[in-house]
C-alpha atoms as a PDB file:
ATOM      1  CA  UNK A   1      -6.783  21.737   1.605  1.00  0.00           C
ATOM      2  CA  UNK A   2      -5.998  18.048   1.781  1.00  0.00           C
ATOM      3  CA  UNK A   3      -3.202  16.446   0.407  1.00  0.00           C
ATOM      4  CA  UNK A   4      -4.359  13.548  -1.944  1.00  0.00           C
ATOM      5  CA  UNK A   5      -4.486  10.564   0.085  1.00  0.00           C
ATOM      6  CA  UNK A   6      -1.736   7.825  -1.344  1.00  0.00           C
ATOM      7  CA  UNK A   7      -2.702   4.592  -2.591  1.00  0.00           C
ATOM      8  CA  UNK A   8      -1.286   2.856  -0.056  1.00  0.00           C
ATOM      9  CA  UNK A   9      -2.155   4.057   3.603  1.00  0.00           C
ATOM     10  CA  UNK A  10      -0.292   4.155   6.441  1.00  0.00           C
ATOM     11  CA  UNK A  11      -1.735   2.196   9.112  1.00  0.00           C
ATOM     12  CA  UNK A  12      -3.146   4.610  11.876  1.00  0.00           C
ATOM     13  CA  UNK A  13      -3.748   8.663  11.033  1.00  0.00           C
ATOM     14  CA  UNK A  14      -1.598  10.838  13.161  1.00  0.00           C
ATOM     15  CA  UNK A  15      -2.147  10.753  16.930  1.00  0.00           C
ATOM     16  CA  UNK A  16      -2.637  14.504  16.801  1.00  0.00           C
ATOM     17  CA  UNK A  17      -5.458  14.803  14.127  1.00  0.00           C
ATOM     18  CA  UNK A  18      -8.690  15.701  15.133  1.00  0.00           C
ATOM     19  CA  UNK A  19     -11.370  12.946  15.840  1.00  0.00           C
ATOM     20  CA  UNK A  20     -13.220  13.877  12.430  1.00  0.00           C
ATOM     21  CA  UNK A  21      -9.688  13.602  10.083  1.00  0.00           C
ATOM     22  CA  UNK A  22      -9.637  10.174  12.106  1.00  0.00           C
ATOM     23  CA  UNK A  23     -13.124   9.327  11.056  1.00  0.00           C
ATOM     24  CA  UNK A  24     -12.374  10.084   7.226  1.00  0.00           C
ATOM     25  CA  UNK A  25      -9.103   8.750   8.018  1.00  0.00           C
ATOM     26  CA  UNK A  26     -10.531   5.570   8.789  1.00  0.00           C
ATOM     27  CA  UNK A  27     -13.629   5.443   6.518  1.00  0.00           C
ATOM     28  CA  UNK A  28     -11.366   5.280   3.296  1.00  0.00           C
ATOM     29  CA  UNK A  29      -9.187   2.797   4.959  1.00  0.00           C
ATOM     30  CA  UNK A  30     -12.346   0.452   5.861  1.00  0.00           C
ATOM     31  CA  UNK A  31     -13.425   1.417   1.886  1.00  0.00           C
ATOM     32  CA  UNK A  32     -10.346  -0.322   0.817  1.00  0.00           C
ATOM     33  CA  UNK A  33     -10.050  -2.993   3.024  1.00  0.00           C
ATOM     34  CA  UNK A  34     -13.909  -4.415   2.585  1.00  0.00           C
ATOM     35  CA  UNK A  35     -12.958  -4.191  -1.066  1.00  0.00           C
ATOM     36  CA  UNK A  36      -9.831  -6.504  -0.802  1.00  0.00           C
ATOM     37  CA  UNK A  37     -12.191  -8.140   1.877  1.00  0.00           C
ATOM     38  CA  UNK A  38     -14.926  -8.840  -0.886  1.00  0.00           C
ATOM     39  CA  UNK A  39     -11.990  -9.946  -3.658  1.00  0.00           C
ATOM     40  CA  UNK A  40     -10.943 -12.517  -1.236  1.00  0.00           C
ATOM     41  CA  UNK A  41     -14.002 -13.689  -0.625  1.00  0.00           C
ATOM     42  CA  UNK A  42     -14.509 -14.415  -3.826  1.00  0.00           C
ATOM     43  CA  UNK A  43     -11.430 -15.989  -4.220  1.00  0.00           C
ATOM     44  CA  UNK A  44     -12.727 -18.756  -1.072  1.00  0.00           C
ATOM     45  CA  UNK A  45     -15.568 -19.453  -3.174  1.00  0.00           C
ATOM     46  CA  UNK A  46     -14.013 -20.405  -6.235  1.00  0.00           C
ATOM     47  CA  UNK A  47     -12.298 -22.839  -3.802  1.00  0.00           C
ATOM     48  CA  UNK A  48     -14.557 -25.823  -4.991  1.00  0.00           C
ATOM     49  CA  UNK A  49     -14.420 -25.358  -8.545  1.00  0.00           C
ATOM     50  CA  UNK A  50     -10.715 -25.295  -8.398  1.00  0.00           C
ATOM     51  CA  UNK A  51     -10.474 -28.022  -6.438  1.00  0.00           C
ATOM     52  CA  UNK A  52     -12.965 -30.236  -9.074  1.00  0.00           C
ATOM     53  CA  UNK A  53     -10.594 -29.043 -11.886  1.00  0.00           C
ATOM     54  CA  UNK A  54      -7.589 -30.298 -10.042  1.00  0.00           C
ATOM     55  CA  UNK A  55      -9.048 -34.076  -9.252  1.00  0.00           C
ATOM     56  CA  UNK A  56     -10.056 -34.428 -13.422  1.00  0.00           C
ATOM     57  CA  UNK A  57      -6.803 -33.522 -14.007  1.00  0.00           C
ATOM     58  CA  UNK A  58      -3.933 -35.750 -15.481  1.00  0.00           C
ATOM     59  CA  UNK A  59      -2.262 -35.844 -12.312  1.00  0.00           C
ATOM     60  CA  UNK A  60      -4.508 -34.975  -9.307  1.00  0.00           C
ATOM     61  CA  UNK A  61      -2.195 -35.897  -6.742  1.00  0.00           C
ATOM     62  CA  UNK A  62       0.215 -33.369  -8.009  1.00  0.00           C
ATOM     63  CA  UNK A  63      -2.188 -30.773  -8.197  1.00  0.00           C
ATOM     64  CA  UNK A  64      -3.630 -31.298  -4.734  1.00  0.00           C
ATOM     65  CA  UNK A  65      -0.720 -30.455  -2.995  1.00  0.00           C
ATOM     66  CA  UNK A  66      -0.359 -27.651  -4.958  1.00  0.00           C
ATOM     67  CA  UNK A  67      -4.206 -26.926  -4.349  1.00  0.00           C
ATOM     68  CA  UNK A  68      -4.171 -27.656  -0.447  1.00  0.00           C
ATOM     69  CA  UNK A  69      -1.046 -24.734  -0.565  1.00  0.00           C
ATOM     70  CA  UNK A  70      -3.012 -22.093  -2.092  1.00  0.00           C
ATOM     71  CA  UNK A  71      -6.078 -23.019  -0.512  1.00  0.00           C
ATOM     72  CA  UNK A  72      -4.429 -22.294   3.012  1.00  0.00           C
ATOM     73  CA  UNK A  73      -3.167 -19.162   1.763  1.00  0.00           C
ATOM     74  CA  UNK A  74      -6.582 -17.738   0.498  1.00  0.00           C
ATOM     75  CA  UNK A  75      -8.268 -18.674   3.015  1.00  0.00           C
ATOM     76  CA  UNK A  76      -5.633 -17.215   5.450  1.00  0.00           C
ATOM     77  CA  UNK A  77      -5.848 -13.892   3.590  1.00  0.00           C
ATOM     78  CA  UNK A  78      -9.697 -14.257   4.060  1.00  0.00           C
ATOM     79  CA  UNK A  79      -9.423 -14.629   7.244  1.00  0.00           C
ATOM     80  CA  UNK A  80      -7.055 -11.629   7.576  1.00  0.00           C
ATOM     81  CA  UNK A  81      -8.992  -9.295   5.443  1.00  0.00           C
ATOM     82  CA  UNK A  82     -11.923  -9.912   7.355  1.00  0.00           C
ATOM     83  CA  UNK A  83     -10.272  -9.388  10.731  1.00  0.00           C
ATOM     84  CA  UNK A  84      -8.984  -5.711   9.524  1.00  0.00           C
ATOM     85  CA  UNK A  85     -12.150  -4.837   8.392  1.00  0.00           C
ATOM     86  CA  UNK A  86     -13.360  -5.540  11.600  1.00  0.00           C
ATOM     87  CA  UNK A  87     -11.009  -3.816  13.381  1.00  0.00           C
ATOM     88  CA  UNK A  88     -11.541  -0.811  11.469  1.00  0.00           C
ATOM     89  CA  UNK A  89     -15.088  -1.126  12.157  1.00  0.00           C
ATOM     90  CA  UNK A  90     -13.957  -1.055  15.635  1.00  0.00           C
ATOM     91  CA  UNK A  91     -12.265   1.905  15.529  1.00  0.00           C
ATOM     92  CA  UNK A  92     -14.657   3.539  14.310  1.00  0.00           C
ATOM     93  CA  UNK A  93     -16.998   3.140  16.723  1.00  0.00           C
ATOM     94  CA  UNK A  94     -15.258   3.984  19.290  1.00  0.00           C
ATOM     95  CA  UNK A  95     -14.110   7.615  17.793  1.00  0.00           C
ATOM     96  CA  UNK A  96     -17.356   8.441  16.699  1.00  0.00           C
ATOM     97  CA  UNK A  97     -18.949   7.399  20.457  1.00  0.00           C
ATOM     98  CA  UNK A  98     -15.878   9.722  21.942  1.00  0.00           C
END
């Protein structure tokens, strides 16, 4: 049978698998990546809140910088997360039109 499939995936299955060990190759790849998808997203919405802590704080000029930083990296890895599970989606479509 199968192997156990590693936590962390390699990025494409092997060129040589059939089209259906691609499909469930991809499936639980898209599984994982809408779930970091959705824990990012969550992470963009507790932007705001955040970002009210920081200004009644002691010293909100500090902490903005520090905020605008980490701001721009979630919502980079938002914006990342989101593009992969679109690709994915992508992929998928295409092998299971072939």
């Amino acid at each position: 049978g199968m192997a156990p499939m590693p936590e962390a995936l390699p990025k494409d299955p092997p060129v040589d698998a059939p089209t259906e060990d691609k499909i469930a190759f991809y499936e639980k790849r898209l599984e994982q990546a809408v779930r970091l998808r959705d824990t990012r997203k969550k992470f963009v919405e507790r932007l705001p809140e955040v970002q009210a802590r920081v200004e009644s704080s002691p010293n909100p000029d500090e902490g903005m910088k520090a905020f605008e930083k980490r701001k721009a990296i979630v919502e980079d890895n938002y914006a990342k997360a989101q593009a992969d599970v679109e690709d994915l989606e992508k992929k998928l479509a295409e092998l299971r039109g072939s």
